[in-house]
Structures are given as structure tokens and as C-alpha cells.
C-alpha atoms as a PDB file:
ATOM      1  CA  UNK A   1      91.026  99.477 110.107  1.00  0.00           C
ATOM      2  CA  UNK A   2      90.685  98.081 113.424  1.00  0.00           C
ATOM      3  CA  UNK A   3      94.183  98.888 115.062  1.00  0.00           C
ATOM      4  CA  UNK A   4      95.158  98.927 119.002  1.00  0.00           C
ATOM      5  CA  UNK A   5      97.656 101.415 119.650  1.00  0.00           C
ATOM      6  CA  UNK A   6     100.435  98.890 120.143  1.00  0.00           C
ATOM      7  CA  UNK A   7     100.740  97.697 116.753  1.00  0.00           C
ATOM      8  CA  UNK A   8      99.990 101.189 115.028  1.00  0.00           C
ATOM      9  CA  UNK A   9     102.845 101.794 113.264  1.00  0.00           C
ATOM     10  CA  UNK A  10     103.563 105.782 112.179  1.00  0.00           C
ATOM     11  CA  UNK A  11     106.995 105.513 111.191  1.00  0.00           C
ATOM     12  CA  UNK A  12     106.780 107.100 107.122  1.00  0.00           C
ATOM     13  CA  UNK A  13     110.248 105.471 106.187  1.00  0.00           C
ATOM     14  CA  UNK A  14     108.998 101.624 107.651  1.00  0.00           C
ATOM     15  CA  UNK A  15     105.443 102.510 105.866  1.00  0.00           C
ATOM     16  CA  UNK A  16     107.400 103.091 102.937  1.00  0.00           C
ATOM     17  CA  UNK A  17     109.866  99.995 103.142  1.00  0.00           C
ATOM     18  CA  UNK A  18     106.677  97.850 103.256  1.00  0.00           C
ATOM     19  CA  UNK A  19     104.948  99.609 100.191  1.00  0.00           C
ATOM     20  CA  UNK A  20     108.767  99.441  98.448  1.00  0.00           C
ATOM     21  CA  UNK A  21     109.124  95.734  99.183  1.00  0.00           C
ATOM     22  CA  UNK A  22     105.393  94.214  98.466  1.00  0.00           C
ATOM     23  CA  UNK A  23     104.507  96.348  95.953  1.00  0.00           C
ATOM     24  CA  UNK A  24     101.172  94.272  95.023  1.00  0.00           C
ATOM     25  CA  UNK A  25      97.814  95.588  96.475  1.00  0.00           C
ATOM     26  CA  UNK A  26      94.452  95.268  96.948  1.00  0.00           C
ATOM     27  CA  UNK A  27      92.912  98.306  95.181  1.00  0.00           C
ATOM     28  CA  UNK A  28      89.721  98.757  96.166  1.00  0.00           C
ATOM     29  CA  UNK A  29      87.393 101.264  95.405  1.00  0.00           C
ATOM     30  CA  UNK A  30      83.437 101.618  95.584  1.00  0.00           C
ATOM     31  CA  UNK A  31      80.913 103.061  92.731  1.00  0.00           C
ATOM     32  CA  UNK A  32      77.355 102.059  90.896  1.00  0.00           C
ATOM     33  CA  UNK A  33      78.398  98.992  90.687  1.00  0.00           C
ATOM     34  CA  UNK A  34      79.355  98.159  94.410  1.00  0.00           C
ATOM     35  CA  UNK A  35      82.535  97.089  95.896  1.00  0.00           C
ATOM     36  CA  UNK A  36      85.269  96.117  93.849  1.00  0.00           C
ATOM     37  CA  UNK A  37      88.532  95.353  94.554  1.00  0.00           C
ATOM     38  CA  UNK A  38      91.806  93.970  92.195  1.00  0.00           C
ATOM     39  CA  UNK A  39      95.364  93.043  92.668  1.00  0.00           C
ATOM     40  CA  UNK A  40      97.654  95.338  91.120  1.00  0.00           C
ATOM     41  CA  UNK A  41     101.178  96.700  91.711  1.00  0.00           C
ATOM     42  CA  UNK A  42     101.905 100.142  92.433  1.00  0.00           C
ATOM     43  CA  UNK A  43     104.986 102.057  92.820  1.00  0.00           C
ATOM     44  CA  UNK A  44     105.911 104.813  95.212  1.00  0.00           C
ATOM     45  CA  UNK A  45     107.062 108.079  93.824  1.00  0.00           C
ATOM     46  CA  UNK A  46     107.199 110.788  97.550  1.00  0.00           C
ATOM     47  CA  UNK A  47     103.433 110.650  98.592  1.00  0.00           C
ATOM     48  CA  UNK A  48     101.704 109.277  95.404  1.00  0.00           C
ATOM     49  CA  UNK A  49     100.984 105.747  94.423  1.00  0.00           C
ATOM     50  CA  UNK A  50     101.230 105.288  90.445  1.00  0.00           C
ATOM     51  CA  UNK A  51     100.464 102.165  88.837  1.00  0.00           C
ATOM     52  CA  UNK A  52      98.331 101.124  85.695  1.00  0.00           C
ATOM     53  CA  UNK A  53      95.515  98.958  84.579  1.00  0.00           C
ATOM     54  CA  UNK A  54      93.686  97.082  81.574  1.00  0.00           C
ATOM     55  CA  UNK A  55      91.748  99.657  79.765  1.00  0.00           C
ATOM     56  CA  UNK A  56      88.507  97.022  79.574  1.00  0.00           C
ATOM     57  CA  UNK A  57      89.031  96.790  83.767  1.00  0.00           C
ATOM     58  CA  UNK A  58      85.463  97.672  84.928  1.00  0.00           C
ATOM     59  CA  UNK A  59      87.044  99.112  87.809  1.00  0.00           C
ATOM     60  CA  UNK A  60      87.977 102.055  85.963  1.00  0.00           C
ATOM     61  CA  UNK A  61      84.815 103.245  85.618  1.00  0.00           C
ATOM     62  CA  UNK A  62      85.255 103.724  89.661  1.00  0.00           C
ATOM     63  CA  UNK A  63      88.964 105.158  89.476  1.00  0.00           C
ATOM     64  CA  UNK A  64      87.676 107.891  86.834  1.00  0.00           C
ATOM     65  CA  UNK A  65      84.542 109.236  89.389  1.00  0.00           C
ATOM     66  CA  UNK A  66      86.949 110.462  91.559  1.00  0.00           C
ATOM     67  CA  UNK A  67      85.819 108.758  94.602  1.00  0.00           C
ATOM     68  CA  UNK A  68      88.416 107.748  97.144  1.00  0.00           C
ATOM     69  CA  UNK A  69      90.270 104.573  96.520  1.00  0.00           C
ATOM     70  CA  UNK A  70      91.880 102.197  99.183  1.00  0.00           C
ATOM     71  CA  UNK A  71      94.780 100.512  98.568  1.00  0.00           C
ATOM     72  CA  UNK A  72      95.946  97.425 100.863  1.00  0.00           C
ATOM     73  CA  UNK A  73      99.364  96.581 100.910  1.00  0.00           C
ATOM     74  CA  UNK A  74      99.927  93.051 102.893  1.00  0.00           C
ATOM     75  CA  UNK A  75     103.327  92.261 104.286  1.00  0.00           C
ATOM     76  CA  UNK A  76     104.783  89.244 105.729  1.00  0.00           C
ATOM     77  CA  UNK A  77     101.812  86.979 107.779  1.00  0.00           C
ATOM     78  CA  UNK A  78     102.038  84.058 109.595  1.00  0.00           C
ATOM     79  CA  UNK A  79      99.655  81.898 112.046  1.00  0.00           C
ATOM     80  CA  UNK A  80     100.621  81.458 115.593  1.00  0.00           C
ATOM     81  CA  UNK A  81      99.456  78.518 117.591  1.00  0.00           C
ATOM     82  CA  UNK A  82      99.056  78.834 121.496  1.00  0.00           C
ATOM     83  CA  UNK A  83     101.313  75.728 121.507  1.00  0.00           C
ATOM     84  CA  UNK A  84     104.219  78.267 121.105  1.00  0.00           C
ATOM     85  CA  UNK A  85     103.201  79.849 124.384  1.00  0.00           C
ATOM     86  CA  UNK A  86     105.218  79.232 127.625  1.00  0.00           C
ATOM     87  CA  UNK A  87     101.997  80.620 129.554  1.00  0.00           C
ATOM     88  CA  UNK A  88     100.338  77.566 128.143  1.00  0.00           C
ATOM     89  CA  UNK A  89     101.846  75.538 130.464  1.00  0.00           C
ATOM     90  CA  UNK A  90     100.927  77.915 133.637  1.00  0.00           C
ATOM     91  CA  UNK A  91      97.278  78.912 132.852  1.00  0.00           C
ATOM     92  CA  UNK A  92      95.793  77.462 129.592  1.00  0.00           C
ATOM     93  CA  UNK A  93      94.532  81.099 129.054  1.00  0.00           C
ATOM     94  CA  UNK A  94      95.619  81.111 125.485  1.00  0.00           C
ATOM     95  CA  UNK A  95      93.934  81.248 121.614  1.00  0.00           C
ATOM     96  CA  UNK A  96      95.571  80.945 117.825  1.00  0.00           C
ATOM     97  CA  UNK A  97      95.969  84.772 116.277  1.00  0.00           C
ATOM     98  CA  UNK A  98      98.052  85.537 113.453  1.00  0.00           C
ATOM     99  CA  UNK A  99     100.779  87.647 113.275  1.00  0.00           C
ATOM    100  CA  UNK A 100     100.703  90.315 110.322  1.00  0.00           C
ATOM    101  CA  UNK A 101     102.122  93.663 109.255  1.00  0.00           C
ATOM    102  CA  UNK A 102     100.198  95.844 106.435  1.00  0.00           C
ATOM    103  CA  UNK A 103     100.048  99.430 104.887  1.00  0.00           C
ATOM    104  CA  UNK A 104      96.194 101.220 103.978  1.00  0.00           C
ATOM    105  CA  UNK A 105      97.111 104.550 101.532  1.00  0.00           C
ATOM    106  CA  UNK A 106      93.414 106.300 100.594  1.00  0.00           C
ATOM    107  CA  UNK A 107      93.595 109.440  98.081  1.00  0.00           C
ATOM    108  CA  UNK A 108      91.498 109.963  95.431  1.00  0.00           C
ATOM    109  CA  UNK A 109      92.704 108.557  92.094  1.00  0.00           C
ATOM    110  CA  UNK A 110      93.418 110.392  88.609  1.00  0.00           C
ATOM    111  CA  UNK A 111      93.197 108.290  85.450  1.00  0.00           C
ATOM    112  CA  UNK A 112      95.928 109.019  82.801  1.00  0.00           C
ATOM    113  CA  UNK A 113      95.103 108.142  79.231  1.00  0.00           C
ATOM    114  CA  UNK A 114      99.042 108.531  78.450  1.00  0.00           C
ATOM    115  CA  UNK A 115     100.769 106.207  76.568  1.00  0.00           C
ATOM    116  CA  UNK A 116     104.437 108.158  77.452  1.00  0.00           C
ATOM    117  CA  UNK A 117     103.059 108.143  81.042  1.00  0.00           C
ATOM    118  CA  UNK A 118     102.147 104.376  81.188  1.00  0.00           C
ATOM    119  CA  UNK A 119     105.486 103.355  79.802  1.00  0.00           C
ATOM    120  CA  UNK A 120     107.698 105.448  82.473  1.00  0.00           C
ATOM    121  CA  UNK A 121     105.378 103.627  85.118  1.00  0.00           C
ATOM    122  CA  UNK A 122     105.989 100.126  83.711  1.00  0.00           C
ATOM    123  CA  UNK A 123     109.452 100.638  82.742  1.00  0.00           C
ATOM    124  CA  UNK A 124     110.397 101.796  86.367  1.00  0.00           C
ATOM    125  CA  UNK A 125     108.467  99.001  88.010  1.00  0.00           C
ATOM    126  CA  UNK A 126     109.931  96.776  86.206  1.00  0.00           C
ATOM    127  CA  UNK A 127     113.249  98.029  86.662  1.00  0.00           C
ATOM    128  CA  UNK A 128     112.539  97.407  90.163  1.00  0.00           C
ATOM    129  CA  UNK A 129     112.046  93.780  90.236  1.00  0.00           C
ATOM    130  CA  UNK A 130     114.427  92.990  87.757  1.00  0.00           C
ATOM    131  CA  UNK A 131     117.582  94.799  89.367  1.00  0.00           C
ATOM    132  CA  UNK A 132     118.446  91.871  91.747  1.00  0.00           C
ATOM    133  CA  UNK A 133     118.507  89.436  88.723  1.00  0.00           C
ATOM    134  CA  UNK A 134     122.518  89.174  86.741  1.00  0.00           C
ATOM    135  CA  UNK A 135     120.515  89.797  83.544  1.00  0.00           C
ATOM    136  CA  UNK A 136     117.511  92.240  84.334  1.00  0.00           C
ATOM    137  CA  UNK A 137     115.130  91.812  81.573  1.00  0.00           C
ATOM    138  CA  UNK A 138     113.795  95.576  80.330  1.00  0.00           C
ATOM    139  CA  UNK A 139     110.688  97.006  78.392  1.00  0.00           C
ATOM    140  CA  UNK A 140     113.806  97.412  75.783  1.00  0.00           C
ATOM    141  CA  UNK A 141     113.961  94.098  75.327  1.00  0.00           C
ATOM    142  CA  UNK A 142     110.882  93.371  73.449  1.00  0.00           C
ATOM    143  CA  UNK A 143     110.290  94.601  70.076  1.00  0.00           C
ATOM    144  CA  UNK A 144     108.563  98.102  69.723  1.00  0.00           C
ATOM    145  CA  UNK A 145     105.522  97.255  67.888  1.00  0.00           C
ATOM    146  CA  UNK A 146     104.641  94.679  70.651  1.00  0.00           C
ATOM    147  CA  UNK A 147     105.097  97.388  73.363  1.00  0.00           C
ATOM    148  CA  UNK A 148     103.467  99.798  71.497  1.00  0.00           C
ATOM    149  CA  UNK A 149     100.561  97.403  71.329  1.00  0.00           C
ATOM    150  CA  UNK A 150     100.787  96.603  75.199  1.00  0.00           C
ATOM    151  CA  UNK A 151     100.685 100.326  75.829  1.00  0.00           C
ATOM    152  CA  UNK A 152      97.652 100.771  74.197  1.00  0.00           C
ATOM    153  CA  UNK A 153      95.865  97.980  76.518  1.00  0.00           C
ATOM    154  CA  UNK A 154      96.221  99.775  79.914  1.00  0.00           C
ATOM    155  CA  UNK A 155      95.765 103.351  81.028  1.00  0.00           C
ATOM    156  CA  UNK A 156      97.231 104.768  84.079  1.00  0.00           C
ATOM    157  CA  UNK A 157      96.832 105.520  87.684  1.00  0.00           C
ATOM    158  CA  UNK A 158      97.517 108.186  90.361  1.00  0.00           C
ATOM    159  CA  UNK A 159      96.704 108.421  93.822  1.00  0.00           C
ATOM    160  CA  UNK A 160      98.068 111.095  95.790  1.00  0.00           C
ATOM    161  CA  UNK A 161      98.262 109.640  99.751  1.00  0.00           C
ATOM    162  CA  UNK A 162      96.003 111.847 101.898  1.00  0.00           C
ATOM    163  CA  UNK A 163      96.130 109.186 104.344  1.00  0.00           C
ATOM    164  CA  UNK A 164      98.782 106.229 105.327  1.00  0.00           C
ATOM    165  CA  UNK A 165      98.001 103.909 107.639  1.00  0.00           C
ATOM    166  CA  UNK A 166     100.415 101.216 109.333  1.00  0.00           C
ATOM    167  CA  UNK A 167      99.603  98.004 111.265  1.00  0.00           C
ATOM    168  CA  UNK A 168     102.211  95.595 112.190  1.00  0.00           C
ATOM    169  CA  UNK A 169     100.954  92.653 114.823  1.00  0.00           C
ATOM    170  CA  UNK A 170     103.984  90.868 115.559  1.00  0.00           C
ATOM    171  CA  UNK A 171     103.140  89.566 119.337  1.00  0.00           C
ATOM    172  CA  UNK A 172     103.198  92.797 121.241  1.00  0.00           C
ATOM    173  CA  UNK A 173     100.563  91.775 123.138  1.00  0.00           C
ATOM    174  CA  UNK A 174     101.962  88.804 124.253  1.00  0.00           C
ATOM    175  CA  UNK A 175     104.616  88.572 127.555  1.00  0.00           C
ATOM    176  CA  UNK A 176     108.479  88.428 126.692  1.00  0.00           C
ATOM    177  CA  UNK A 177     108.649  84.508 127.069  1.00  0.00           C
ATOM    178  CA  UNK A 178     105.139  83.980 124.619  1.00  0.00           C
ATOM    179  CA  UNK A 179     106.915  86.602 122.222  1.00  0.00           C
ATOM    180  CA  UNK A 180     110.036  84.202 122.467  1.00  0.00           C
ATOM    181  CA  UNK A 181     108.103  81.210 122.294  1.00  0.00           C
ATOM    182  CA  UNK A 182     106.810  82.096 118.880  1.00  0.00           C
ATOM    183  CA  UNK A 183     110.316  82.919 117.572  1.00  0.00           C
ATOM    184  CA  UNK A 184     111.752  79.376 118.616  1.00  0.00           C
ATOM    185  CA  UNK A 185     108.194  77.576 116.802  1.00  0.00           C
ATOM    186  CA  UNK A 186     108.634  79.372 113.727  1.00  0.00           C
ATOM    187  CA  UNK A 187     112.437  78.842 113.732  1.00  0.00           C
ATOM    188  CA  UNK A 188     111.794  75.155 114.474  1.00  0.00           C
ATOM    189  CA  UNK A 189     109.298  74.730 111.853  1.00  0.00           C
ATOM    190  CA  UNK A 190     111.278  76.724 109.427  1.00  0.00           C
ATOM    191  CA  UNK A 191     108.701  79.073 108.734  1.00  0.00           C
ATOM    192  CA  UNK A 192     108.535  82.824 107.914  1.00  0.00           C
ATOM    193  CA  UNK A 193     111.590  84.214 107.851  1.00  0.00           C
ATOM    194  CA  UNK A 194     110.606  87.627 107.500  1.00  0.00           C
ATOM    195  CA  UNK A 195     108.287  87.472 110.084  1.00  0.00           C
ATOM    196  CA  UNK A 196     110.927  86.566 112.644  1.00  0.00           C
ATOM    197  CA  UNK A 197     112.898  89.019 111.571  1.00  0.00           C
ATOM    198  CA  UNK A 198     110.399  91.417 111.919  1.00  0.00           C
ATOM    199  CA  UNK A 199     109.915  89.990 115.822  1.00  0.00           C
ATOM    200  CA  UNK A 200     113.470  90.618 116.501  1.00  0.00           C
ATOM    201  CA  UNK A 201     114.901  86.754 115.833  1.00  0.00           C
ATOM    202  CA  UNK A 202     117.232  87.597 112.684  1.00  0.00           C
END
């Protein structure tokens, strides 16, 4: 990954906020059959990456050679138009970027054939992004037999991190006034939140 030293970000507790709250990646790994690359969600348990996968996903094949895996966790974008930029006005030395943050976590995957294993997995996630809802729905919930079924459809997935990289490009570049000037056009266009929050503007 391409990354300047002002928007490397090292920090393992904000690398692990990002994984936490966009938990769908890009998993992308490389084999006889070229690149190939799906979404799926993972959870973080310390320094491994668990998550599982259909068990007719050709990408297994991949995940079970043992080569290293990438996985590409994206985090709140947004475009930024030179409009926004005070300097505009002075010099008309300006371009469009866009503003990103993102997490890359390589290790070399383990494929677990374990139904007890898969369900733990699923029933955590899931835990996860049901606990802000008043009535979390659980792998309880639906009848046995079904989940039993479901179970037997996916296989599992660990990938110990031997190497976590950060990226967040949220205007450092730019002077204090440019940096402020994107704050007001994304608050005045209503537009990513999270992004100006990120930048500082609540």
C-alpha cells in the first residue's frame, strides 16, 4: 500500500476500532487460479481475524494452500472538491482527492472444517451487530435443524495478523484553513458524518 508517512496510522487500539466497527472486507488472496478477492466479515479475537465462508467458494481452494491472504478493511470515504479550498481563491493550485481511512491485516489463513467452530464464529458476529437493536435477533432464534443445515454450508477461517497496516487520509496534507474548508463543505452538504468526525468537526 502506497502510504506517505503523514497518514500512516500505527496506533493498534484505532487499527482495531476500525476492524471492530466495519467489520466487512475485501479478502483477497492469490493461487492457480489468479487473483481473487470476496466480501466477507471477519471478527477480531487479539491478533487473529476469524470469519467463515460457503464451502462451494472457489476461493477456498486458495485459503487451504496456505499462501498469505490480504484482507482490506475500508472505513469511512468521502470525495473532496478543490471548491472547499480557501487557497483556491489565492492560487488556483488545487485538484479533487478523496479523503479515506482503511486497515490491510496479511497472515496466512487456516481452514477449519468445524461445525462447533463455525457456529461460535457466527453466533459472536452476530451478537455483535445485533446488540444495539431492543430485540437482538440470535442464532437461537431459528430452529435447529435449519442451523444445523446452514452450518454444514460454510467452513471456517483463521488468519493470524503477522502484519497490520493503517492508512487514514483525512486532509493532512492540506493547510489549516483547506483542512477547515472541507469540514464546513461537508457540513453544508450534509455529508459524511464520520468523516468529519474523524477530521476533528464532531
Amino acid at each position: 500500500m502506497h502510504c506517505p508517512a503523514m497518514f500512516r496510522e500505527e496506533r493498534l487500539e484505532v487499527l482495531h476500532a476500525l476492524i471492530h466497527s466495519h467489520p466487512l472486507a475485501t479478502l483477497i488472496t492469490s493461487g492457480a487460479a489468479g487473483l481473487y478477492a470476496n466480501l466477507i466479515p471477519f471478527t477480531l479475537h487479539g491478533d487473529v481475524l476469524r470469519a467463515h465462508l460457503a464451502r462451494n467458494n472457489r476461493q477456498l481452494d486458495d485459503l487451504r494452500a496456505g499462501a498469505e491472504a490480504l484482507v482490506v478493511f475500508q472505513g469511512p470515504e468521502c470525495y473532496v472538491t478543490p471548491s472547499w479550498y480557501p487557497s483556491k481563491a489565492e492560487h488556483e493550485k488545487v485538484v479533487p482527492t478523496w479523503n479515506f481511512v482503511m486497515v490491510q491485516a496479511r497472515g496466512t489463513p487456516q481452514v477449519l472444517d468445524d461445525a462447533a467452530w463455525v457456529r461460535e464464529q457466527i453466533t459472536e458476529m452476530t451478537a455483535r451487530q445485533e446488540s444495539a437493536r431492543a430485540r437482538p435477533w440470535s442464532v437461537a432464534d431459528a430452529p435447529a435443524d435449519f442451523i444445523a443445515a446452514q452450518l454444514r454450508a460454510i467452513v471456517g477461517v483463521e488468519i493470524p495478523i503477522a502484519r497490520l497496516d493503517g492508512k487514514w487520509k483525512i486532509s493532512q496534507n492540506r493547510q489549516e484553513a483547506d483542512r477547515q474548508g472541507v469540514l464546513n463543505g461537508l457540513a453544508a452538504e450534509d455529508r459524511c458524518p464520520a468523516m468529519r468526525q474523524l477530521m476533528g468537526g464532531g
